[in-house]
Protein backbone atom coordinates (compact mmCIF):
# COMPACT_ATOMS: atom_id res chain seq x y z
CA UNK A 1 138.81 113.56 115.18
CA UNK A 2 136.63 114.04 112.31
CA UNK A 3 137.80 115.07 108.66
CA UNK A 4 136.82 117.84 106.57
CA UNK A 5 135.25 115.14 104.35
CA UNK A 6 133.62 113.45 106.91
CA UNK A 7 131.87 116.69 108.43
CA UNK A 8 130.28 117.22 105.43
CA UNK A 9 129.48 113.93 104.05
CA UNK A 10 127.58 113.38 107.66
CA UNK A 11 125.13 116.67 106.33
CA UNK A 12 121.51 116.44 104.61
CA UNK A 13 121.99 116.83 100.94
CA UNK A 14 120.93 120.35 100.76
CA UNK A 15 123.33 121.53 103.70
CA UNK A 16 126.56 119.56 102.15
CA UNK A 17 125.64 121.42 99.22
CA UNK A 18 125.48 124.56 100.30
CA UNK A 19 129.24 124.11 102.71
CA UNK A 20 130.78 122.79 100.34
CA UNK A 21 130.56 125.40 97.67
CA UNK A 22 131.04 127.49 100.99
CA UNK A 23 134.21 125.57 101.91
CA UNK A 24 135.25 126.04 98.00
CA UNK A 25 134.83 129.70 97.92
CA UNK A 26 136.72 130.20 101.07
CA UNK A 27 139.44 128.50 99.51
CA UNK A 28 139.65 130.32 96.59
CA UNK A 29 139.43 133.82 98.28
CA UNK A 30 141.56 133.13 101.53
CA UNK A 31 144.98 135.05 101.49
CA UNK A 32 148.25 133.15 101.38
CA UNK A 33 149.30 131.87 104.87
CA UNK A 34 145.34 130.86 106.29
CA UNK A 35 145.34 126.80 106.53
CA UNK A 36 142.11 124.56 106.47
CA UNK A 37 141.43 122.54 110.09
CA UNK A 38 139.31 121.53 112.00
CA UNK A 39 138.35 123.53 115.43
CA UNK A 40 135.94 122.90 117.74
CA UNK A 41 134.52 120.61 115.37
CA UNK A 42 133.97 123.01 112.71
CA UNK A 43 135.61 123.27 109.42
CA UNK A 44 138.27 126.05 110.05
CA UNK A 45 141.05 127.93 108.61
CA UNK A 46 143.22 129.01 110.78
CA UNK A 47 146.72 130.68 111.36
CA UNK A 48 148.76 127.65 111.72
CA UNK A 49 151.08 126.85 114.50
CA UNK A 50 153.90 127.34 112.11
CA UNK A 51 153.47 130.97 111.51
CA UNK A 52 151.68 131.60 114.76
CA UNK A 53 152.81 129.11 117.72
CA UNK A 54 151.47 131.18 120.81
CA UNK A 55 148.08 130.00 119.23
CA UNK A 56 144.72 130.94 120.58
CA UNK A 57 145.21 132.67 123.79
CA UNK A 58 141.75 130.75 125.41
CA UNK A 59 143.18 127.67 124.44
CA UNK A 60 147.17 127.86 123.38
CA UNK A 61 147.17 124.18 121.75
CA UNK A 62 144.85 125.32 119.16
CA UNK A 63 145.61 127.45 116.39
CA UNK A 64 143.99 130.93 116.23
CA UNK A 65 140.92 130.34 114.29
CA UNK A 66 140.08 133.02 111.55
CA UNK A 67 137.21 131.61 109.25
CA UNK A 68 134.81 128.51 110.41
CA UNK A 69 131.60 127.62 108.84
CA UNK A 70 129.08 125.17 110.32
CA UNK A 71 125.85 123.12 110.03
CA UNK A 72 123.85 124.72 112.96
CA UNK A 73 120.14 123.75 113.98
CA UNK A 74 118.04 126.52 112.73
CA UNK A 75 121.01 127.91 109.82
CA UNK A 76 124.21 127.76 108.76
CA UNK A 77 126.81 129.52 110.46
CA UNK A 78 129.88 131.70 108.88
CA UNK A 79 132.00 132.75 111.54
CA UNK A 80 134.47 135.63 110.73
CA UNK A 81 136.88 136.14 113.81
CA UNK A 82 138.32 139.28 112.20
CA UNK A 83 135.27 141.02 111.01
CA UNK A 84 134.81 142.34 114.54
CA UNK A 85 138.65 143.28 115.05
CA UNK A 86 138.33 145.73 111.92
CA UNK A 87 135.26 148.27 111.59
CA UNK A 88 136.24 149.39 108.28
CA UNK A 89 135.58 145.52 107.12
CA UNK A 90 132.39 145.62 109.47
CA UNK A 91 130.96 148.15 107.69
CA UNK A 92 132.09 147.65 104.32
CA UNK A 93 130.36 144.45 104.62
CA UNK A 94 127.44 145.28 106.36
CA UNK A 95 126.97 147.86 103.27
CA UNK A 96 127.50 145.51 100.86
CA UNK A 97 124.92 143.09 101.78
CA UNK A 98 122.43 145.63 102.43
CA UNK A 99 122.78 146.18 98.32
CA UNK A 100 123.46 143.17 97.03
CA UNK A 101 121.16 140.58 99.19
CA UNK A 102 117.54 140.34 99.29
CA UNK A 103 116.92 139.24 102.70
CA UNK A 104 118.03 141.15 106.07
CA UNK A 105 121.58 140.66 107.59
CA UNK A 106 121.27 138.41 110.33
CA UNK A 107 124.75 138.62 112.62
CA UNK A 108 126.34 138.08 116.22
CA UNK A 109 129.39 139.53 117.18
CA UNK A 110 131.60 137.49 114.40
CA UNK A 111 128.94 135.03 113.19
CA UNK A 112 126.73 135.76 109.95
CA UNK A 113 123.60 133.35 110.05
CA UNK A 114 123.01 131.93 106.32
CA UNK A 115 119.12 130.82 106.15
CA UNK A 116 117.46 130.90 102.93
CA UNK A 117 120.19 133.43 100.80
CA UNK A 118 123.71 132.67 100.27
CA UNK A 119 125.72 135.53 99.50
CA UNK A 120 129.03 133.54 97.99
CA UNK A 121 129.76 136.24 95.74
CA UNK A 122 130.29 138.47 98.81
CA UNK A 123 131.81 135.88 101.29
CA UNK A 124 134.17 135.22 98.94
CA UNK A 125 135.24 139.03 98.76
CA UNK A 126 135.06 139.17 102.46
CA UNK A 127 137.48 136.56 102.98
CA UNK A 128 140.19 138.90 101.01
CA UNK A 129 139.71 141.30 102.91
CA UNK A 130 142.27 140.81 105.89
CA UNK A 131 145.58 139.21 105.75
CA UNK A 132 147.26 137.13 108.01
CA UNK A 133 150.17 139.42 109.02
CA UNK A 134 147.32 142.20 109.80
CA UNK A 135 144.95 139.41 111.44
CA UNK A 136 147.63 138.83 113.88
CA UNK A 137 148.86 141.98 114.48
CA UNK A 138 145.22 143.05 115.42
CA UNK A 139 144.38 140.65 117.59
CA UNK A 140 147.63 141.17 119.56
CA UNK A 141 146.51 144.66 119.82
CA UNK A 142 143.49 143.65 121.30
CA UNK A 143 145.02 141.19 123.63
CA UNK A 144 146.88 143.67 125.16
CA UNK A 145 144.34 145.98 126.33
């Protein structure tokens, strides 16, 4: 398995650039609790094991994921696994980029495609947004339904 280092020392100068101030800011915004992995061969942070040990439900021996950036073909990826679970978050960010970034919001379901404008001002604020304790009491919620 691949290293955090290694991920991003194998990216064109530019890109490792760009996820590694990416991979700083997340650090310095992330609430107590969130722990930097790798998933799915993306750098991750995740609830760990330790405070969490049912783990993702799709796959039980990984941790649940939370935050996971990534080199894509076309852009780079930010996926936010709890931006979907809470609406008030959705739209407060959605909001917030509309003012403070030049170029249209590009987003999936929990993935915000980075092309040409970085946003770390507001990525960093997003990623204070939502706690663990809350993260995981959400997406229990939704689990049950």
């Amino acid at each position: 398995m691949a290293t955090v280092e290694e991920i991003i020392n194998s990216l064109p100068a530019e890109r490792k650039e760009i996820i590694s101030k990416l991979r700083e800011i997340i650090r310095a915004n992330l609430p107590l609790g969130f722990e930097e992995s790798i998933s799915y061969g993306f750098i991750s942070y995740v609830v760990p094991k330790t405070i969490y040990p049912q783990g993702y439900h799709a796959n039980p021996q990984e941790p649940l994921a939370f935050i996971s950036i990534a080199s894509q073909k076309n852009y780079l990826a930010f996926y936010h696994m709890g931006i979907s679970l809470f609406p008030e978050v959705l739209s407060w960010f959605q909001s917030e980029y509309q003012k403070r970034v030049p170029t249209k919001l590009d987003m999936g379901v929990s993935c915000i495609r980075l092309k040409k404008y970085i946003p770390y001002d507001l990525l960093g604020e997003l990623c204070t947004k939502i706690g663990v304790k809350e993260y995981i009491e959400k997406y229990e919620a939704v689990l049950k339904k």
